[in-house]
C-alpha atoms as a PDB file:
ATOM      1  CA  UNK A   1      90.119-143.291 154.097  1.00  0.00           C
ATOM      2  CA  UNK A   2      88.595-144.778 150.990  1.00  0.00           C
ATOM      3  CA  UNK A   3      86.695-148.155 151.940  1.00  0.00           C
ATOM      4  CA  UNK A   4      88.816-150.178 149.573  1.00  0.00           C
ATOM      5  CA  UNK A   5      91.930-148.911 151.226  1.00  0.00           C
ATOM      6  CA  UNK A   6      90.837-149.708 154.615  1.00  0.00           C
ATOM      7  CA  UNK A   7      90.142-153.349 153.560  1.00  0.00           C
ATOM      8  CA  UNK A   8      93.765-153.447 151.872  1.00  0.00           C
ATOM      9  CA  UNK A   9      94.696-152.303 155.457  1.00  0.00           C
ATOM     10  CA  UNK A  10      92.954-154.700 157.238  1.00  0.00           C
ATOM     11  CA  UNK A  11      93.248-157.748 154.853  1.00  0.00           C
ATOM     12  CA  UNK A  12      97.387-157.692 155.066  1.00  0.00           C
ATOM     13  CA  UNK A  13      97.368-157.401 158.499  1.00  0.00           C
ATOM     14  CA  UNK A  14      94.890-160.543 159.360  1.00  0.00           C
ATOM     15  CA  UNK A  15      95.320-162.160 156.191  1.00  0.00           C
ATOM     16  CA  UNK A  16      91.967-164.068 155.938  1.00  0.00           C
ATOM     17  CA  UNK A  17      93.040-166.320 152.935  1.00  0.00           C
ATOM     18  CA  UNK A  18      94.777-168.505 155.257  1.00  0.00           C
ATOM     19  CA  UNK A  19      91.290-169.505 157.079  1.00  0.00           C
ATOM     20  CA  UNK A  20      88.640-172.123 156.120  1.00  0.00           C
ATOM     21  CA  UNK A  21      85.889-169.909 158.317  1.00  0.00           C
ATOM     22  CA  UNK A  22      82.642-170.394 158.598  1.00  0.00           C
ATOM     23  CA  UNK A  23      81.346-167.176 157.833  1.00  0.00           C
ATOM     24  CA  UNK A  24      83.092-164.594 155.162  1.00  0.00           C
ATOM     25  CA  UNK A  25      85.514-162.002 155.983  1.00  0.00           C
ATOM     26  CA  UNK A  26      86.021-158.822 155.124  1.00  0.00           C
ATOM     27  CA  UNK A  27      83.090-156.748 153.683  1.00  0.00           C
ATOM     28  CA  UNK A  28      79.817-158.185 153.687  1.00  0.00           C
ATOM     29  CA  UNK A  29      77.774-155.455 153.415  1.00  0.00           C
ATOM     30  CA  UNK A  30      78.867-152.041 151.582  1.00  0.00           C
ATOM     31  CA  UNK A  31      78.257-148.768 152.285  1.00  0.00           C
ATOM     32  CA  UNK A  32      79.728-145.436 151.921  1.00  0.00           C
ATOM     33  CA  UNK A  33      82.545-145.291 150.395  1.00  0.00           C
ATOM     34  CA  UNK A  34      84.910-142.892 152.238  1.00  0.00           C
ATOM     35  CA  UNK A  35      85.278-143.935 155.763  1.00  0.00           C
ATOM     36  CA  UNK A  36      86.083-141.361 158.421  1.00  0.00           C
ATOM     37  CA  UNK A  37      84.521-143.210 162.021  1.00  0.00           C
ATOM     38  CA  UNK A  38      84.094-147.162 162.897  1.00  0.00           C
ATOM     39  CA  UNK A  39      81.922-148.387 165.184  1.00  0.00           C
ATOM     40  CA  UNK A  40      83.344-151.717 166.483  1.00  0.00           C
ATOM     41  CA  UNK A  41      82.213-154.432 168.342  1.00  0.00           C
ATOM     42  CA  UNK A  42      82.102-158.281 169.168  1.00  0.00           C
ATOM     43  CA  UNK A  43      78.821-158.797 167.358  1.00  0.00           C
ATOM     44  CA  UNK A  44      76.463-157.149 165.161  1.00  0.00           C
ATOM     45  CA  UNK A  45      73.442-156.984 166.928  1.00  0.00           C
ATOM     46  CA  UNK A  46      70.762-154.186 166.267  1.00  0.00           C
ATOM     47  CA  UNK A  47      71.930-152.532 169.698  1.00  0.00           C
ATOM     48  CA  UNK A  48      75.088-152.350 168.137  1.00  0.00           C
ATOM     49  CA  UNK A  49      73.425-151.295 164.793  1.00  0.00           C
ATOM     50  CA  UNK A  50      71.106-148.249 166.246  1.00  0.00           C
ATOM     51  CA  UNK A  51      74.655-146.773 168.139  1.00  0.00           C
ATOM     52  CA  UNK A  52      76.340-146.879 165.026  1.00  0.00           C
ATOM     53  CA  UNK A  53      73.483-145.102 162.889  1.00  0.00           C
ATOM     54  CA  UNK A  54      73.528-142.690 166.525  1.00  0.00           C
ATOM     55  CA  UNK A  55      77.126-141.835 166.377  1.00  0.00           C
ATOM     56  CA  UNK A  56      76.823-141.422 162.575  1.00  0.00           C
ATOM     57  CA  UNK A  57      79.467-144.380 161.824  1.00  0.00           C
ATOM     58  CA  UNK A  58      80.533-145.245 157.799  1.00  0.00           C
ATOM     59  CA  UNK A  59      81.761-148.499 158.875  1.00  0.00           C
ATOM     60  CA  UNK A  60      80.410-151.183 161.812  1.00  0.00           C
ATOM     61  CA  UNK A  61      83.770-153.457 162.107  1.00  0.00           C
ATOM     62  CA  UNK A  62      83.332-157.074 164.358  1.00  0.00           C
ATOM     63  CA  UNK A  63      84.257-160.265 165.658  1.00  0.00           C
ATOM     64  CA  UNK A  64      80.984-161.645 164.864  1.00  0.00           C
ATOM     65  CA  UNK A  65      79.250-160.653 161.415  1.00  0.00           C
ATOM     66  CA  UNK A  66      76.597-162.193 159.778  1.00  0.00           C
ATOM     67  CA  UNK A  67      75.907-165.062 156.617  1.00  0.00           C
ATOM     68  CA  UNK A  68      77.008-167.882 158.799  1.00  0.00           C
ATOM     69  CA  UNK A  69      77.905-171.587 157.672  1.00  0.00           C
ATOM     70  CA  UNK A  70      74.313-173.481 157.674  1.00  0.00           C
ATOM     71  CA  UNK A  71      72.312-170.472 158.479  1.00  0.00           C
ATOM     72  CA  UNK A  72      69.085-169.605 157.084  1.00  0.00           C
ATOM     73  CA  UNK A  73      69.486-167.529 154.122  1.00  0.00           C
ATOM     74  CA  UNK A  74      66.145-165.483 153.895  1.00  0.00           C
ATOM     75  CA  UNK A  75      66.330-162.088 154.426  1.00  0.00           C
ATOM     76  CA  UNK A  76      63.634-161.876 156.758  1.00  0.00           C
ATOM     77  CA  UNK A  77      62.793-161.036 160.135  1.00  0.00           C
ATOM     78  CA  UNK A  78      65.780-159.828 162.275  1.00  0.00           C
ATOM     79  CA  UNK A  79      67.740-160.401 159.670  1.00  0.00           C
ATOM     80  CA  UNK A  80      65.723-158.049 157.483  1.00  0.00           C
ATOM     81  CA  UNK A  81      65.589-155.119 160.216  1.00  0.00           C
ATOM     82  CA  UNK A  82      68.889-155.076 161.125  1.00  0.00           C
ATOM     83  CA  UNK A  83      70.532-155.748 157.356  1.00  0.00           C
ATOM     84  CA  UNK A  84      67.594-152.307 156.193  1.00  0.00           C
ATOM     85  CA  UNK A  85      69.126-150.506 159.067  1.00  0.00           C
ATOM     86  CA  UNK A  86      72.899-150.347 158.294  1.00  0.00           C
ATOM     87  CA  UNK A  87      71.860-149.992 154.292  1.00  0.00           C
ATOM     88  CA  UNK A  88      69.432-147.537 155.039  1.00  0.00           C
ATOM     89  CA  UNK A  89      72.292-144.829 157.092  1.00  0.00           C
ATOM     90  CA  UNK A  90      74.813-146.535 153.971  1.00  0.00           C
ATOM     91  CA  UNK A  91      76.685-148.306 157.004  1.00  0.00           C
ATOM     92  CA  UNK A  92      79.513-150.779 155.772  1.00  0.00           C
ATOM     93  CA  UNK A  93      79.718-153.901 157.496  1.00  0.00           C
ATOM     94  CA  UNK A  94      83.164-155.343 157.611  1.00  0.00           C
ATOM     95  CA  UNK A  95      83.519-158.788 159.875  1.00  0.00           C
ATOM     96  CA  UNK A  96      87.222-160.838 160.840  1.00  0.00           C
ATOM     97  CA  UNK A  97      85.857-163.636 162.510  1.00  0.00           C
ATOM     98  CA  UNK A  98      88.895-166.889 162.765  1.00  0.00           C
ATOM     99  CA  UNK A  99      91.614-164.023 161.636  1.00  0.00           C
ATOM    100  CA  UNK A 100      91.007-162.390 165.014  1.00  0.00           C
ATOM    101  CA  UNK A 101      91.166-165.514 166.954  1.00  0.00           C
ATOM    102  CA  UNK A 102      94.246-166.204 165.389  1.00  0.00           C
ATOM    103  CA  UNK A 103      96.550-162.774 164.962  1.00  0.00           C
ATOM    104  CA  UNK A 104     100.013-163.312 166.388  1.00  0.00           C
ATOM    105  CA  UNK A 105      99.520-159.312 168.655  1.00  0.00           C
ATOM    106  CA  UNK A 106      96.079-157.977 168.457  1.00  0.00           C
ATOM    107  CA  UNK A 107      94.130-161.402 168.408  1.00  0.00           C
ATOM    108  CA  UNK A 108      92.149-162.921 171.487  1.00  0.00           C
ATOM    109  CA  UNK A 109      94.460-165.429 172.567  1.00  0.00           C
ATOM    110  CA  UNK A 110      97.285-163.213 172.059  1.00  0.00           C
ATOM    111  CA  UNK A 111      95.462-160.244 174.212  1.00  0.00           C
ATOM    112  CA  UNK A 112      94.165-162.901 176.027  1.00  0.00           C
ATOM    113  CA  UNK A 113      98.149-163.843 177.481  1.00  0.00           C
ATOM    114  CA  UNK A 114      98.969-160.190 177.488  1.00  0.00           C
ATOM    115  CA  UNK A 115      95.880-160.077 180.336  1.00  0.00           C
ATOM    116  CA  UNK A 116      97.198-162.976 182.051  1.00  0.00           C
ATOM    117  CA  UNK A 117     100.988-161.773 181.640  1.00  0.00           C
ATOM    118  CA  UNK A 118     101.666-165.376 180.637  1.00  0.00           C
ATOM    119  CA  UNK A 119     105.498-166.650 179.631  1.00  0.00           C
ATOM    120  CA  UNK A 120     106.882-169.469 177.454  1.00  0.00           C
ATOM    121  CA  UNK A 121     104.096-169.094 175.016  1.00  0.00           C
ATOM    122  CA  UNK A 122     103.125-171.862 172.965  1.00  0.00           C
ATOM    123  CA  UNK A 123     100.537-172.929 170.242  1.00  0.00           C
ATOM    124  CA  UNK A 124      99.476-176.327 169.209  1.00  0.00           C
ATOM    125  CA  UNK A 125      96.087-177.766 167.870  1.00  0.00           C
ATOM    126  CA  UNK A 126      94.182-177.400 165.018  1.00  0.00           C
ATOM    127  CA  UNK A 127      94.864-173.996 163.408  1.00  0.00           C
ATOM    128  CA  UNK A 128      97.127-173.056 166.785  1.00  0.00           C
ATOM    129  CA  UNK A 129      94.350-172.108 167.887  1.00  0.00           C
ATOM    130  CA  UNK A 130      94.883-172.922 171.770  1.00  0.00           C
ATOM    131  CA  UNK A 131      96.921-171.535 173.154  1.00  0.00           C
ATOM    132  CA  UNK A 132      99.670-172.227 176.411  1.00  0.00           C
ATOM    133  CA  UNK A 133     101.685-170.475 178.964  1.00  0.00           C
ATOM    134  CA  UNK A 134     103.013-170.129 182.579  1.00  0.00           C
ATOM    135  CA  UNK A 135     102.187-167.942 185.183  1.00  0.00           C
ATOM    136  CA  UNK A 136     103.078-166.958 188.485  1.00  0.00           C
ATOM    137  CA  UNK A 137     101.567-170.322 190.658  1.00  0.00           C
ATOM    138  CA  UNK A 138      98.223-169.087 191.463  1.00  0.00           C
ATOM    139  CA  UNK A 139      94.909-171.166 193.430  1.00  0.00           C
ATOM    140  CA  UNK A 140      92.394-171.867 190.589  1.00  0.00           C
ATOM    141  CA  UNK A 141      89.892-169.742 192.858  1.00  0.00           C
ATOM    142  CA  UNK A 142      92.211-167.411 192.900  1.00  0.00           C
ATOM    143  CA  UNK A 143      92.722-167.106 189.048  1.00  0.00           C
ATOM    144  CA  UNK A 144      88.752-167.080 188.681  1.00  0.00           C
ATOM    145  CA  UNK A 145      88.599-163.463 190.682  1.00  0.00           C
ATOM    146  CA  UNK A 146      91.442-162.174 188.398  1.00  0.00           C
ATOM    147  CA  UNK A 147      89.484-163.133 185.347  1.00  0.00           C
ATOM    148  CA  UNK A 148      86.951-161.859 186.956  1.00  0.00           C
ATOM    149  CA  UNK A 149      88.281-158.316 187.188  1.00  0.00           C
ATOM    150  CA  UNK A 150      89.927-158.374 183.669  1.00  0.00           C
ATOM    151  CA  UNK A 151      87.022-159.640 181.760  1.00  0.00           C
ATOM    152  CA  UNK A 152      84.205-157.977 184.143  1.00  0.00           C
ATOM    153  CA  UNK A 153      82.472-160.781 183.738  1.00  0.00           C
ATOM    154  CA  UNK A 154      82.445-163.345 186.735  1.00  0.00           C
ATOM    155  CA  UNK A 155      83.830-167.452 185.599  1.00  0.00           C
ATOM    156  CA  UNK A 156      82.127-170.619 186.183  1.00  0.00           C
ATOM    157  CA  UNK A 157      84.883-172.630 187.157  1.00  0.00           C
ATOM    158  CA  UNK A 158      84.391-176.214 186.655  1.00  0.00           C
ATOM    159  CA  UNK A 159      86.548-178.521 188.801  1.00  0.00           C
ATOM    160  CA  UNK A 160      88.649-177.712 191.813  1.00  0.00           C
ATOM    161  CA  UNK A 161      88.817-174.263 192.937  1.00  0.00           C
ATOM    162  CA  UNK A 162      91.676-175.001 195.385  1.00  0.00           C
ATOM    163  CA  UNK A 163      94.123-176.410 193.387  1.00  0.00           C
ATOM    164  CA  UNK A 164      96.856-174.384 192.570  1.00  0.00           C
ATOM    165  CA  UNK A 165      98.013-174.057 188.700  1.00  0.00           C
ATOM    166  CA  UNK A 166     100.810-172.325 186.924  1.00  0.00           C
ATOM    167  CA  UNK A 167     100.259-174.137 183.093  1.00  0.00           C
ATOM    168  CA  UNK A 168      97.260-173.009 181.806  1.00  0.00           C
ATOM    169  CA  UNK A 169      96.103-173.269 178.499  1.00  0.00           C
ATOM    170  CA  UNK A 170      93.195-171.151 176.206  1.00  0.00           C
ATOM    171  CA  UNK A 171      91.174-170.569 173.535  1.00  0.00           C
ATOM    172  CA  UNK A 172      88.660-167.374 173.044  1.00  0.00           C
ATOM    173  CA  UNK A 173      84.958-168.133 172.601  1.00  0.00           C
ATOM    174  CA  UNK A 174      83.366-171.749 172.313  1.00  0.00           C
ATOM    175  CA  UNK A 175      86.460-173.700 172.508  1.00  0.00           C
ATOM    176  CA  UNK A 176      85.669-176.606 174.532  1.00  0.00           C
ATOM    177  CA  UNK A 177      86.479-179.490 171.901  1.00  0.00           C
ATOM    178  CA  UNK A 178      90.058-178.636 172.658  1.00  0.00           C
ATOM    179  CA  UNK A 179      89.845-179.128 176.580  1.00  0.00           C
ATOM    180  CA  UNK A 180      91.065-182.698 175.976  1.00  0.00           C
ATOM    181  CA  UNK A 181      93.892-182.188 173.932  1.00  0.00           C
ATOM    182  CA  UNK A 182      94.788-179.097 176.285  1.00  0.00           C
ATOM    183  CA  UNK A 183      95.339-181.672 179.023  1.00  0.00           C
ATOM    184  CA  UNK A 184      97.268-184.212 177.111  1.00  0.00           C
ATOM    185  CA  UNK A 185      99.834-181.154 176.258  1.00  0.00           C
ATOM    186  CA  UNK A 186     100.070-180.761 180.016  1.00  0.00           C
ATOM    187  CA  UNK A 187      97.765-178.000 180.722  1.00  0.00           C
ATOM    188  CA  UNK A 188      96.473-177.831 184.993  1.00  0.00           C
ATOM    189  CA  UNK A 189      93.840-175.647 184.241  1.00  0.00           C
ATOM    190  CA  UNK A 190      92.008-174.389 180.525  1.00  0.00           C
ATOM    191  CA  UNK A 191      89.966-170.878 179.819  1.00  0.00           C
ATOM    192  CA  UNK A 192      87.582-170.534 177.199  1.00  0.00           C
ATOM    193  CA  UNK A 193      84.286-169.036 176.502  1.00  0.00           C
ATOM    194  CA  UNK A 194      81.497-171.965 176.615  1.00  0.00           C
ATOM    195  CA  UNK A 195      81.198-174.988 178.159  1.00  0.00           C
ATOM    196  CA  UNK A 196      78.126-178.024 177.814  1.00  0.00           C
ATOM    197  CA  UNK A 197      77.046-180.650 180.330  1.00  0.00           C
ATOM    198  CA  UNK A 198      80.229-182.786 179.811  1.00  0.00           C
ATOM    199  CA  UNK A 199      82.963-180.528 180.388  1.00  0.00           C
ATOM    200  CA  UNK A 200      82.032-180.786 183.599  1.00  0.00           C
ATOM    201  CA  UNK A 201      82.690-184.075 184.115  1.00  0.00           C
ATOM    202  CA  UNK A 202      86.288-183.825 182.171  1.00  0.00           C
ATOM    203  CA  UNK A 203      87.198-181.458 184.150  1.00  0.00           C
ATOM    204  CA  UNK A 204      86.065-183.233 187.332  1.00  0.00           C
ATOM    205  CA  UNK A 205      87.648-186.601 186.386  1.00  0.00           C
ATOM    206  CA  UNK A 206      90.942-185.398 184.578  1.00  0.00           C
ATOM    207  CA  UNK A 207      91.854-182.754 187.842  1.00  0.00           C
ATOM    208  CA  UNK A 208      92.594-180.398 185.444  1.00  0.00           C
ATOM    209  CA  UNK A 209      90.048-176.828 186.010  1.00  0.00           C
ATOM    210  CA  UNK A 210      88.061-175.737 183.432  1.00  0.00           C
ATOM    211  CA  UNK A 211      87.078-171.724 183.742  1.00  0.00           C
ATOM    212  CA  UNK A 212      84.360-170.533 181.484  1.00  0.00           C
ATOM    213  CA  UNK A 213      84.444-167.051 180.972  1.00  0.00           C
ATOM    214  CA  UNK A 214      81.875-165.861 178.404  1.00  0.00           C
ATOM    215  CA  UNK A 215      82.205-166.128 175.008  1.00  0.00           C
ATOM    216  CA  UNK A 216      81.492-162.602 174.579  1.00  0.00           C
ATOM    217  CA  UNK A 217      83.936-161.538 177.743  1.00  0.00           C
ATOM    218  CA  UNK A 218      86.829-163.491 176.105  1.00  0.00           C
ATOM    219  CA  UNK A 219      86.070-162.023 172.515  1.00  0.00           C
ATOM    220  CA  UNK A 220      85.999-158.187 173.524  1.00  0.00           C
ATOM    221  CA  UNK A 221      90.468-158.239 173.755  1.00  0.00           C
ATOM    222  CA  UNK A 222      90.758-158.660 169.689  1.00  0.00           C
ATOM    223  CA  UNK A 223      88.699-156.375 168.842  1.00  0.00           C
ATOM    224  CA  UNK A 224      89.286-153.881 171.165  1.00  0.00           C
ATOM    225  CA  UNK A 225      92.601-154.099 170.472  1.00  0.00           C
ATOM    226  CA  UNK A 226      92.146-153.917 166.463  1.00  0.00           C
ATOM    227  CA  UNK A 227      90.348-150.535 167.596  1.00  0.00           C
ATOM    228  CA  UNK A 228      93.172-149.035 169.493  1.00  0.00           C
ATOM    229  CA  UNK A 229      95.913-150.257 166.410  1.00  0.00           C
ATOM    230  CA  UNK A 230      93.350-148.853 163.447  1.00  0.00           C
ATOM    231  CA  UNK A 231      93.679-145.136 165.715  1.00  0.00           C
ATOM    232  CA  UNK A 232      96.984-144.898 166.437  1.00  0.00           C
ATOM    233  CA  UNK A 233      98.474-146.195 162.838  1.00  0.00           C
ATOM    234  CA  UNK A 234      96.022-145.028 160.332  1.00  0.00           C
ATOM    235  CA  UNK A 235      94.015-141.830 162.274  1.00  0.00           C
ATOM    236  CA  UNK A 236      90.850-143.748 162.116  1.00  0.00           C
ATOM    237  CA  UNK A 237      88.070-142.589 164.855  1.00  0.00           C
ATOM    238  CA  UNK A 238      87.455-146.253 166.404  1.00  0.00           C
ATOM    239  CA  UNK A 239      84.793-146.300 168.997  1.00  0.00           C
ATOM    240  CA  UNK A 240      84.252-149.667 170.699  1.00  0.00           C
ATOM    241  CA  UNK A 241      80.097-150.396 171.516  1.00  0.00           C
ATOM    242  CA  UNK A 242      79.781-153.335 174.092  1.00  0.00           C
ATOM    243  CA  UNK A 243      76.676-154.637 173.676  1.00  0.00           C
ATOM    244  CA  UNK A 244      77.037-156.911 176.412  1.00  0.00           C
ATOM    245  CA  UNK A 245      76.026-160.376 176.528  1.00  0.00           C
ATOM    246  CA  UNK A 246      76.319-163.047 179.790  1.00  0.00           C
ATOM    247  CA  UNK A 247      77.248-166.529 177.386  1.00  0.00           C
END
């Protein structure tokens, strides 16, 4: 597939227009043109980088790309060795950062209620961004090990572990500014990625469980799942590189 078709591809199905992001998306670096195997992943790291120049990729699609909001903009340093090593094996760098927080099926809040086989969806917030639904009633401890399992990637629960919940709400990666407005919409327990210092005492104070499961654990469902929907609609050879990362 030519590169500009892919991006046609991707662009009407996570239509980044409608997102004031912090970093761009789409291409931000180009390389070959014709694009026969992706490499995808959360983040580009030079982990990811080296696999991709390994498994002879055209394209390195992610969650996570580069030329962020604030960021120093010197191409030096890490920056420099891992921006020569996807130019130098002509490696195009293609990055959907909000879009794949947000899509409506392939998304990480969307995959991330398809894991938890969640009902009576519901969005609310700034962007819809968090997101809400009901589960079988389930002890928070209880809910932890699940995540556990699903994610591979153990939670810090914050709060009661005995409680039991069946309203929980979400939001992929750091997400803890919405905690509070999660429990005012009636949520018994939240799930993101991060947490600091005084989500613990929210959580504590409000009764309402706070699980932090890893930025990275709760940001491999969208693009995993953009993977699997590139292969089986447009013949694309998609393979996923977890470079894996505790926070």
């Amino acid at each position: 597939m030519q590169r500009a078709n892919l991006l046609n591809v991707l662009n009407s199905l996570l239509h980044p227009e409608l997102f004031k992001d912090y970093a761009p998306n789409g291409l931000q670096v180009e390389g070959k043109s014709e694009i026969h195997r992706i490499v995808t992943a959360v983040t580009a790291t030079q982990r990811v980088i080296d696999e991709a120049v390994r498994l002879q990729a055209d394209a390195l699609l992610v969650h996570h790309g580069w030329f962020w909001r604030g960021e120093n903009p010197t191409i030096t340093a890490t920056k420099y060795k891992r921006l020569k090593a996807l130019m130098d094996a002509g490696i195009n760098l293609i990055a959907y950062h909000l879009p794949l927080d947000a899509h409506e099926n392939l998304g990480n809040n969307a995959q991330m209620a398809q894991l938890l086989r969640a009902t009576d969806l519901t969005q609310f917030g700034e962007g819809n961004f968090i997101w809400m639904g009901t589960v079988s009633e389930i002890a928070v401890g209880e809910l932890a090990a699940k995540l556990g399992r699903l994610l591979n990637r153990t939670p810090l629960v914050l709060g009661s572990e005995q409680c039991s919940v069946s309203r929980l709400a979400w939001c992929s990666g750091a997400a803890e500014d919405f905690f509070e407005e999660a429990i005012a919409m009636g949520a018994q327990a939240y799930i993101s990625g991060e947490a600091t210092e005084r989500t613990t005492h929210l959580a504590r104070e409000s009764g309402v469980p706070f699980l932090v499961c890893g930025h990275h654990a709760t940001e491999r469902l969208g693009i995993k799942a953009l993977s699997d929907w590139l292969e089986q609609n447009h013949g694309l050879k998609c393979i996923f590189v977890d470079d894996d990362n505790p926070i």
